[in-house]
PDB file of N, CA and C in Angstrom:
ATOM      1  N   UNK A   1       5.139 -14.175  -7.434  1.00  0.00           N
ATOM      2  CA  UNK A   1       5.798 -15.394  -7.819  1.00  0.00           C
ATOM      3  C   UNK A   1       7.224 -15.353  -7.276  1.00  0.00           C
ATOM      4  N   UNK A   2       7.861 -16.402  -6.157  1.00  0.00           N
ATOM      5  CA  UNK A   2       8.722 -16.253  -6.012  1.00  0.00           C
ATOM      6  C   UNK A   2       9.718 -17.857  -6.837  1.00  0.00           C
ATOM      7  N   UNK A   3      10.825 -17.150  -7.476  1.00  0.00           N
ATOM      8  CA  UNK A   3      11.832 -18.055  -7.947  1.00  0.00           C
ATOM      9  C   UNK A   3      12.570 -19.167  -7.115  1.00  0.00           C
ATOM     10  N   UNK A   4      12.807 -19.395  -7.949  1.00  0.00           N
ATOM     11  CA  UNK A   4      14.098 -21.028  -6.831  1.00  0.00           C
ATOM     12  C   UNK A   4      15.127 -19.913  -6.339  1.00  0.00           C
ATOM     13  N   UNK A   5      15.327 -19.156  -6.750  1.00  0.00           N
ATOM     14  CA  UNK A   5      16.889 -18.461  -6.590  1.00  0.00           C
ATOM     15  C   UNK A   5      16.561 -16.839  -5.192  1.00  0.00           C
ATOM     16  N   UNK A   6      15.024 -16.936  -5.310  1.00  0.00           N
ATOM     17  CA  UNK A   6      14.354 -16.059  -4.379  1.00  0.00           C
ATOM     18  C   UNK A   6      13.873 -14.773  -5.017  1.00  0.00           C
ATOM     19  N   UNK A   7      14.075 -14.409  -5.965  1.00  0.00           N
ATOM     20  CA  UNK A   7      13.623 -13.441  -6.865  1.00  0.00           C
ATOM     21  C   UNK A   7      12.159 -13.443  -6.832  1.00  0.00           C
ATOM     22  N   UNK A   8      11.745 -12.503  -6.301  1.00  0.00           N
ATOM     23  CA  UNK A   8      10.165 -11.748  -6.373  1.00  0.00           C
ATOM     24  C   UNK A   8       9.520 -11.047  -7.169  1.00  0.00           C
ATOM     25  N   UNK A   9       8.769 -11.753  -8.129  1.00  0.00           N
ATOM     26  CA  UNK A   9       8.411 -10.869  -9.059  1.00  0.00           C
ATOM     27  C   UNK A   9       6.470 -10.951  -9.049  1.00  0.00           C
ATOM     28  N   UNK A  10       5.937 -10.068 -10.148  1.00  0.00           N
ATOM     29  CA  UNK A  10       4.225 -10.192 -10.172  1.00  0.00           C
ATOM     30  C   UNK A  10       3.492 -10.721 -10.683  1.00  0.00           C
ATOM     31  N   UNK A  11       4.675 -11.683 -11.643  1.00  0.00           N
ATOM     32  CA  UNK A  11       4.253 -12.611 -12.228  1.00  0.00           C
ATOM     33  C   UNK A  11       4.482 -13.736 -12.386  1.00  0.00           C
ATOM     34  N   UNK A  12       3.592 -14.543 -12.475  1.00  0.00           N
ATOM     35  CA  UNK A  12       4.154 -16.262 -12.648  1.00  0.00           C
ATOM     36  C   UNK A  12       4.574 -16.745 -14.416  1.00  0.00           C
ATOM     37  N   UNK A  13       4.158 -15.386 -14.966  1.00  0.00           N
ATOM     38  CA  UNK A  13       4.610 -15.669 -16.408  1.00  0.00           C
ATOM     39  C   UNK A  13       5.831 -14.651 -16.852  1.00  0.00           C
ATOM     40  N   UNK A  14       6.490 -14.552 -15.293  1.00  0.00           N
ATOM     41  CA  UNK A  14       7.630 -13.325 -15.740  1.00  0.00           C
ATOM     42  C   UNK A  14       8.925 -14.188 -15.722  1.00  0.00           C
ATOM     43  N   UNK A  15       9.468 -14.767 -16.693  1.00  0.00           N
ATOM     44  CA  UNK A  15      10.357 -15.949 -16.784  1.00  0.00           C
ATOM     45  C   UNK A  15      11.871 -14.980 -16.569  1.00  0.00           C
ATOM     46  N   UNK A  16      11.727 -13.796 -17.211  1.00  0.00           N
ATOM     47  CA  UNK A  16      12.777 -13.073 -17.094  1.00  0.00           C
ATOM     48  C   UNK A  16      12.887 -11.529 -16.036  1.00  0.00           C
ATOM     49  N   UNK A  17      11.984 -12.106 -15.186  1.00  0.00           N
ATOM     50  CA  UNK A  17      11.835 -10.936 -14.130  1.00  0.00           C
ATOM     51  C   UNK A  17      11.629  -9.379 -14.474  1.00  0.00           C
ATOM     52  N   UNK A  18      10.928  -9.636 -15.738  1.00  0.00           N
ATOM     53  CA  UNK A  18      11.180  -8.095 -16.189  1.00  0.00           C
ATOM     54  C   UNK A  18       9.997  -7.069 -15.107  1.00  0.00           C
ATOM     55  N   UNK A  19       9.614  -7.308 -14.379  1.00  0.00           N
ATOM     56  CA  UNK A  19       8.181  -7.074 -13.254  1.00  0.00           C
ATOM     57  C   UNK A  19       9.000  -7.530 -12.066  1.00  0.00           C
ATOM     58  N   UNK A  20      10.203  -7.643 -11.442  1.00  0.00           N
ATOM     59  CA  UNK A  20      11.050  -8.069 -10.774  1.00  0.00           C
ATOM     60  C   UNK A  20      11.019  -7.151  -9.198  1.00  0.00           C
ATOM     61  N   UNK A  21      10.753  -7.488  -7.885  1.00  0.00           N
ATOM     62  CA  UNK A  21      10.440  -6.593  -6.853  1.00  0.00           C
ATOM     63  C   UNK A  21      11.638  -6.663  -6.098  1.00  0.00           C
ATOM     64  N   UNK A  22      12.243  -7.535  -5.826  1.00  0.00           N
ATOM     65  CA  UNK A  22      13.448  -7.806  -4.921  1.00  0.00           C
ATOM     66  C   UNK A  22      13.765  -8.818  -5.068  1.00  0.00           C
ATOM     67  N   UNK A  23      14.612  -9.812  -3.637  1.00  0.00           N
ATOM     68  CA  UNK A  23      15.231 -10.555  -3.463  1.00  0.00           C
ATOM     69  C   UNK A  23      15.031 -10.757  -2.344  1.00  0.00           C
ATOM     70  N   UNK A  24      14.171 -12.307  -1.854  1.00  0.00           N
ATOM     71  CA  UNK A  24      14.268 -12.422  -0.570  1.00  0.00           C
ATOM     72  C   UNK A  24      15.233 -12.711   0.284  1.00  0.00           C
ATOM     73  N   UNK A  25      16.972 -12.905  -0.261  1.00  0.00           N
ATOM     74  CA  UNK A  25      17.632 -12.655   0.687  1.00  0.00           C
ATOM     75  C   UNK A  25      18.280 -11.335   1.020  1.00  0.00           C
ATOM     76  N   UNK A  26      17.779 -10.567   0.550  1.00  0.00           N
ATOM     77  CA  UNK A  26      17.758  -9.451   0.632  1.00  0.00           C
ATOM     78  C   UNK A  26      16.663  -8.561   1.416  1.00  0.00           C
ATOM     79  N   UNK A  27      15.750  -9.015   1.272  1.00  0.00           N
ATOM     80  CA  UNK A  27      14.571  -8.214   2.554  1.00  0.00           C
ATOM     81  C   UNK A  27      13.298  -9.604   2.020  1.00  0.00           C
ATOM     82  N   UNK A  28      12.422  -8.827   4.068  1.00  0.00           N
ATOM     83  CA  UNK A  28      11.570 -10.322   3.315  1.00  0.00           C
ATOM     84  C   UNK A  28      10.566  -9.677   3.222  1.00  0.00           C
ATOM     85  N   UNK A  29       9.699 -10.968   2.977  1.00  0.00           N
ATOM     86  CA  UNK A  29       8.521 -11.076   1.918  1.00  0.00           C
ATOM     87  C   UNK A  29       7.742 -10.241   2.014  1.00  0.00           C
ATOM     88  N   UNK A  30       7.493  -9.984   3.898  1.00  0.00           N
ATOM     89  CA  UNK A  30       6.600  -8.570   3.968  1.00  0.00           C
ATOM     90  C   UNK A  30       7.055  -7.606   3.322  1.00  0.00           C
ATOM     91  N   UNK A  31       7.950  -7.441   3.348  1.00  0.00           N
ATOM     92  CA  UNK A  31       8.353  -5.561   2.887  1.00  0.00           C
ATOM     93  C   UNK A  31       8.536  -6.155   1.765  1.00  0.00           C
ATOM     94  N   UNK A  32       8.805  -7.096   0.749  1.00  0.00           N
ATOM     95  CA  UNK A  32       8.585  -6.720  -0.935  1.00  0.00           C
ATOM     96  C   UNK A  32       6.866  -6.638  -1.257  1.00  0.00           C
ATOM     97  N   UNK A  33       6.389  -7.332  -0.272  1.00  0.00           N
ATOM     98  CA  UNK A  33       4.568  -7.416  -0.702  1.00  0.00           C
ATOM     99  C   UNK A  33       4.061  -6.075  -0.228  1.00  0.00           C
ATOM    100  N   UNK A  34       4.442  -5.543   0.513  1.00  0.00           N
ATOM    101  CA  UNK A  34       3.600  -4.259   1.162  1.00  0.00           C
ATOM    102  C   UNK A  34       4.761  -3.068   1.130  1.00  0.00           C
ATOM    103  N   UNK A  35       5.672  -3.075  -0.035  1.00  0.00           N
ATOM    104  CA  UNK A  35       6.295  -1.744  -0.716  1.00  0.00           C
ATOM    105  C   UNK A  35       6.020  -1.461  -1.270  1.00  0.00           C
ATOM    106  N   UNK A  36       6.958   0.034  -1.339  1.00  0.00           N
ATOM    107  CA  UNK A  36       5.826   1.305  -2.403  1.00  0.00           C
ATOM    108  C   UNK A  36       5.957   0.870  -3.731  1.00  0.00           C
ATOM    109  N   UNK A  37       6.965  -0.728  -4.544  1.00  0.00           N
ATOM    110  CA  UNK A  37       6.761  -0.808  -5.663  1.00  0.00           C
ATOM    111  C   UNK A  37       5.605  -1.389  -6.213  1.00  0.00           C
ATOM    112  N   UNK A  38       5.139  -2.679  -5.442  1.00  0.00           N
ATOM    113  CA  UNK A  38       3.687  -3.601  -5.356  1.00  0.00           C
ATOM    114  C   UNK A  38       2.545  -2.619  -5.262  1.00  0.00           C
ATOM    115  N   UNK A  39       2.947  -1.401  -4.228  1.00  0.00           N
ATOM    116  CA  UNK A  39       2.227  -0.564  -4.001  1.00  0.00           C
ATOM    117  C   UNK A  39       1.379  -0.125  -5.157  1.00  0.00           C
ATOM    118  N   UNK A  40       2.553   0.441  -5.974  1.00  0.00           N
ATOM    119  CA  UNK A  40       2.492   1.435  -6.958  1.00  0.00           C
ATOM    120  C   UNK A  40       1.936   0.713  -8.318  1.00  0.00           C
ATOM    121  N   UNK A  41       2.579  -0.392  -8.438  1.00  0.00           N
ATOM    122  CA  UNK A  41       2.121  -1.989  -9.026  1.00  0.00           C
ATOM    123  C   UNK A  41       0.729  -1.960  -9.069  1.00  0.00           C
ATOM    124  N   UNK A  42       0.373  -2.417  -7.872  1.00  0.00           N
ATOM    125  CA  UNK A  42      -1.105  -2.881  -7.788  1.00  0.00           C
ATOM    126  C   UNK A  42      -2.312  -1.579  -7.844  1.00  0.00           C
ATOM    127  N   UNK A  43      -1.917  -0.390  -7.547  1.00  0.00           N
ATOM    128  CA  UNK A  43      -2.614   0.815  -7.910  1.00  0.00           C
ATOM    129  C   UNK A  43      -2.821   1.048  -9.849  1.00  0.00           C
ATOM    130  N   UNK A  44      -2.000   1.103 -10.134  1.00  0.00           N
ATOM    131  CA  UNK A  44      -1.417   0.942 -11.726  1.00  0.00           C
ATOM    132  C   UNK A  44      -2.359  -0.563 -12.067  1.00  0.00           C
ATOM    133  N   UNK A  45      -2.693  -1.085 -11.551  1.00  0.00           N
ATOM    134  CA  UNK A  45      -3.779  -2.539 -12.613  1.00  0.00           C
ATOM    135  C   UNK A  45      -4.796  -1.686 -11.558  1.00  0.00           C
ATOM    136  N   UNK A  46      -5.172  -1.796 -10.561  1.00  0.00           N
ATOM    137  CA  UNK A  46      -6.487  -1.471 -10.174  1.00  0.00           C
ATOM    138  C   UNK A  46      -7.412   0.036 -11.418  1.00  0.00           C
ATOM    139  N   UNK A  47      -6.481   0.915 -11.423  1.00  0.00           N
ATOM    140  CA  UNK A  47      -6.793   1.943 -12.069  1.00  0.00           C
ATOM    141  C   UNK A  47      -6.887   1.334 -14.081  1.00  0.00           C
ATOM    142  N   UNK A  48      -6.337   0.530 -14.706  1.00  0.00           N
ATOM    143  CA  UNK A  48      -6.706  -0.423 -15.796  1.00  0.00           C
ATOM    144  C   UNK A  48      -5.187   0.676 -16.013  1.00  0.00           C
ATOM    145  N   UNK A  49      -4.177   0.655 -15.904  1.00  0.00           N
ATOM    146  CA  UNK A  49      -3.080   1.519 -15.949  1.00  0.00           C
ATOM    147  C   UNK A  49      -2.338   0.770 -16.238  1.00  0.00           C
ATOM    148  N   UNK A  50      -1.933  -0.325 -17.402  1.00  0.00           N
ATOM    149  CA  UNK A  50      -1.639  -1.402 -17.619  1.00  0.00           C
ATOM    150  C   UNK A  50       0.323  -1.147 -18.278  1.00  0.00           C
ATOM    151  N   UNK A  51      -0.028  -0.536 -18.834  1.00  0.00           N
ATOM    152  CA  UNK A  51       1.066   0.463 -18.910  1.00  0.00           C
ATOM    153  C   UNK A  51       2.271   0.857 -18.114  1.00  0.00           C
ATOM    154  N   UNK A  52       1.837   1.018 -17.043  1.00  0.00           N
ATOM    155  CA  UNK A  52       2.485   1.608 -15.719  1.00  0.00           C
ATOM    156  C   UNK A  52       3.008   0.646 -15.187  1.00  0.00           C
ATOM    157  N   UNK A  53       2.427  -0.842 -15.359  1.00  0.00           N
ATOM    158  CA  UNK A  53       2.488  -1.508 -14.037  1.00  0.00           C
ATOM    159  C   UNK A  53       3.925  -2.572 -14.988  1.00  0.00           C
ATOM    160  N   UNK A  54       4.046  -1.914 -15.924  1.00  0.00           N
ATOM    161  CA  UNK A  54       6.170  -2.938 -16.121  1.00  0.00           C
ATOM    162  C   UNK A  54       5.393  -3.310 -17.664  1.00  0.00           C
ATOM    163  N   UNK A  55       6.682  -4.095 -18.049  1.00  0.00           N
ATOM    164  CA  UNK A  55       6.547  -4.181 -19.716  1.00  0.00           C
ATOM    165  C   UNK A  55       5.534  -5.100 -20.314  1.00  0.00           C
ATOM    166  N   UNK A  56       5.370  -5.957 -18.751  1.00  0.00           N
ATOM    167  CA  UNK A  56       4.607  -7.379 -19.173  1.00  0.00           C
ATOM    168  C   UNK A  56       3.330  -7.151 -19.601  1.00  0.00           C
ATOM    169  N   UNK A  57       2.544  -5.939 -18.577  1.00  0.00           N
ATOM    170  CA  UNK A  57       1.437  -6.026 -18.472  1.00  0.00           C
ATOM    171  C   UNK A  57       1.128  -5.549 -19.349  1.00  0.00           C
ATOM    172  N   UNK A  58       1.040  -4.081 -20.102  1.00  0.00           N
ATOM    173  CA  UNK A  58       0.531  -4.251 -21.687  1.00  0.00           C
ATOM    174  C   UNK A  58       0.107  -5.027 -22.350  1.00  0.00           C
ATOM    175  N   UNK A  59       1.041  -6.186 -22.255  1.00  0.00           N
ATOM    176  CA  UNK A  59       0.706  -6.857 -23.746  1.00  0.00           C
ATOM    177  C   UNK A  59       0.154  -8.901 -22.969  1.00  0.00           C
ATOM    178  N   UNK A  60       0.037  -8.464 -21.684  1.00  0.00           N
ATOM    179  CA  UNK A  60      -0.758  -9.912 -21.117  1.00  0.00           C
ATOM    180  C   UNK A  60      -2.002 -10.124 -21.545  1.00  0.00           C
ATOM    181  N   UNK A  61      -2.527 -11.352 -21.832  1.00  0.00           N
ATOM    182  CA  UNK A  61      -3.570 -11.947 -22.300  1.00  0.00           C
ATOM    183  C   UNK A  61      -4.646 -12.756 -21.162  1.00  0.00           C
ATOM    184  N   UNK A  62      -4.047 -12.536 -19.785  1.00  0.00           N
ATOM    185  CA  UNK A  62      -4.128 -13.162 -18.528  1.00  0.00           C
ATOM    186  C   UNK A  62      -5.149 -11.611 -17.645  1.00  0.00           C
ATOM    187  N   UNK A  63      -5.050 -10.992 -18.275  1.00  0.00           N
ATOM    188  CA  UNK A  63      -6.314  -9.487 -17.341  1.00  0.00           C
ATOM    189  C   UNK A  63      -7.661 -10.187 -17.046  1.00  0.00           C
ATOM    190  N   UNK A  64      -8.108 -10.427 -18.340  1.00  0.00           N
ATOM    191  CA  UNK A  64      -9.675 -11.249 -17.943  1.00  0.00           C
ATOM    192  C   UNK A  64      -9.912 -12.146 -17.278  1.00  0.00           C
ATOM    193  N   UNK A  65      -8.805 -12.925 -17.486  1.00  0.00           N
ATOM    194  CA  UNK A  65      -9.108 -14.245 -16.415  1.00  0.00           C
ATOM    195  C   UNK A  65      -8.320 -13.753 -14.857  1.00  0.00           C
ATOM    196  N   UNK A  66      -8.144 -12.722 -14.660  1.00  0.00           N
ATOM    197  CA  UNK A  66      -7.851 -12.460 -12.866  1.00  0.00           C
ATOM    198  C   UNK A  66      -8.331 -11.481 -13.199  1.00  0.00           C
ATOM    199  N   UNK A  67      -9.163 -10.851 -13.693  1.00  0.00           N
ATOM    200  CA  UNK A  67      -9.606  -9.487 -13.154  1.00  0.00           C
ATOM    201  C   UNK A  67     -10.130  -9.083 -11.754  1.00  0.00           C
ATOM    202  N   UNK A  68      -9.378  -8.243 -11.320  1.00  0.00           N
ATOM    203  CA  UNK A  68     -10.469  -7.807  -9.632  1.00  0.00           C
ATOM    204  C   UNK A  68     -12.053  -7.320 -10.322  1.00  0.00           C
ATOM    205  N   UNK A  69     -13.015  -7.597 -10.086  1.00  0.00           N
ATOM    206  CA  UNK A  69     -14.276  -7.378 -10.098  1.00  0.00           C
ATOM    207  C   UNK A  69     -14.411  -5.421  -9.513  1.00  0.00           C
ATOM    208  N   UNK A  70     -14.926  -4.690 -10.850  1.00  0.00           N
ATOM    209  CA  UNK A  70     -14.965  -3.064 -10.228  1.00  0.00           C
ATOM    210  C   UNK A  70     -15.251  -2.744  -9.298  1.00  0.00           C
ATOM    211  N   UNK A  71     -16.566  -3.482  -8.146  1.00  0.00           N
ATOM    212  CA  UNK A  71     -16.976  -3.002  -6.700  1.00  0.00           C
ATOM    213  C   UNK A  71     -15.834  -3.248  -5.908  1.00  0.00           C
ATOM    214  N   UNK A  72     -14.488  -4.672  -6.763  1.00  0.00           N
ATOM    215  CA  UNK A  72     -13.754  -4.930  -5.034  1.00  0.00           C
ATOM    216  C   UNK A  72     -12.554  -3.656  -5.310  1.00  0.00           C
ATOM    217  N   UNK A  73     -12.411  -3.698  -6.769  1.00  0.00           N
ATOM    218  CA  UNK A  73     -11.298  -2.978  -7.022  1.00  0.00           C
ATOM    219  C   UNK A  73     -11.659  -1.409  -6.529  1.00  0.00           C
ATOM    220  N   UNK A  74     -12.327  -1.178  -6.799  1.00  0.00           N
ATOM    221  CA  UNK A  74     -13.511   0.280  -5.660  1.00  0.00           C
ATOM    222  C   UNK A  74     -12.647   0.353  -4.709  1.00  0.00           C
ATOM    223  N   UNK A  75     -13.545  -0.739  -3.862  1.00  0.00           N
ATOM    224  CA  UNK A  75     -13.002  -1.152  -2.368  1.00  0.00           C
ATOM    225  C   UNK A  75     -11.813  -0.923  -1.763  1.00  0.00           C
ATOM    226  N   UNK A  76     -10.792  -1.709  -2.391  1.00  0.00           N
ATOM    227  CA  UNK A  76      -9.297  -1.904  -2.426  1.00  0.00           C
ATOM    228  C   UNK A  76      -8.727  -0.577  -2.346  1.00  0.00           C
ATOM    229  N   UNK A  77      -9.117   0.155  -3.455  1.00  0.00           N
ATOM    230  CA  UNK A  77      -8.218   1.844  -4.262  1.00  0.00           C
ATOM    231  C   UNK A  77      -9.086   2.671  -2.628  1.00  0.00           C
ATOM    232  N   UNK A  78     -10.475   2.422  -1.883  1.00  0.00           N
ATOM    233  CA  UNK A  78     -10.536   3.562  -1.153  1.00  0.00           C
ATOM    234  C   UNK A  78      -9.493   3.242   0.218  1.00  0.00           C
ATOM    235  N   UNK A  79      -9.794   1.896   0.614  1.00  0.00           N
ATOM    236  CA  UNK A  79      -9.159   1.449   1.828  1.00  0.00           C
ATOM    237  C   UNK A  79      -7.129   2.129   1.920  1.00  0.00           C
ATOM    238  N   UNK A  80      -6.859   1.799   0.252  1.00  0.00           N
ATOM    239  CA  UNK A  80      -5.261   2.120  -0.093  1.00  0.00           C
ATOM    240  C   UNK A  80      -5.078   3.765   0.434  1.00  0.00           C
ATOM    241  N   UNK A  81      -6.079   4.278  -0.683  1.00  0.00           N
ATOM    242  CA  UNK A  81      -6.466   5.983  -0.130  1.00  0.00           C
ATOM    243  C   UNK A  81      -6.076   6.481   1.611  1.00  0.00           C
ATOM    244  N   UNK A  82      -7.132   5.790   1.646  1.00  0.00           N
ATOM    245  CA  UNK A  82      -7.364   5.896   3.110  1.00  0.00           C
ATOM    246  C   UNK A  82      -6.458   5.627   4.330  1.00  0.00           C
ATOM    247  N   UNK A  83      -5.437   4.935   3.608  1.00  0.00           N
ATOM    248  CA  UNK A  83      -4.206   4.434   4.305  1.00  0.00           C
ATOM    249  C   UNK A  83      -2.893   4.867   4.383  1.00  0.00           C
ATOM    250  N   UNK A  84      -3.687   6.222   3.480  1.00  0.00           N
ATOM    251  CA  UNK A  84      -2.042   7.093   3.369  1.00  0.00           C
ATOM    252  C   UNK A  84      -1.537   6.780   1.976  1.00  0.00           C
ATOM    253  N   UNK A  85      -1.865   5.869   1.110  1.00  0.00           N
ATOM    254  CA  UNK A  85      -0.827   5.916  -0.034  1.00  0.00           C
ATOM    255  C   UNK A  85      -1.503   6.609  -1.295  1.00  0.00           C
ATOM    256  N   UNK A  86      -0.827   6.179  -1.956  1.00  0.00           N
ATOM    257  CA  UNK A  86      -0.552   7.328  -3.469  1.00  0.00           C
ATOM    258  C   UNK A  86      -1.662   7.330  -3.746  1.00  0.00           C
ATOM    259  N   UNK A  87      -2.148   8.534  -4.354  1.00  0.00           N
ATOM    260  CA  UNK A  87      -3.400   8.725  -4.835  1.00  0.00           C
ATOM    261  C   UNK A  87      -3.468   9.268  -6.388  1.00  0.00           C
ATOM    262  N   UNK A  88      -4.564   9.756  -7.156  1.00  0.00           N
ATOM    263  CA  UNK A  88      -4.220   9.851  -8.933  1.00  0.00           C
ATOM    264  C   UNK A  88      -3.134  11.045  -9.197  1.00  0.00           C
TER     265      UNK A  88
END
């Protein structure tokens, strides 16, 4: 979700950026979407690591209705693997 003001965050229900990645006048969009924080982000929900992934996600009511489906989320975590990044 990006803000009027350019603030990048992971959520569209993060009113106070507390899930906050950068600033697109500050670097762009590629490198906030494909850094090691989104990175680390999106490993942390793939793994149900809800916890990990900032204050929001704990306590969101929004998991079921976007859930990645377990075969893609599979998919996703080997290709990430496989690509060099963080592993358990």
């Amino acid at each position: 979700m990006v803000h009027v003001n350019g603030d990048l965050t992971t959520c569209c229900l993060d009113e106070h950026l507390e899930n906050r990645l950068g600033k697109l006048s500050e670097q762009t969009l590629a490198e906030l979407w494909q850094g090691p924080r989104i990175e680390s982000w999106r490993l942390a929900q793939v793994q149900g690591r809800f916890e990990d992934s900032g204050p929001l996600c704990p306590r969101c009511n929004w998991r079921s209705a976007g859930a990645l489906p377990a075969d893609k989320a599979a998919a996703w975590l080997a290709r990430f693997r496989a690509s060099g990044g963080a592993t358990e």
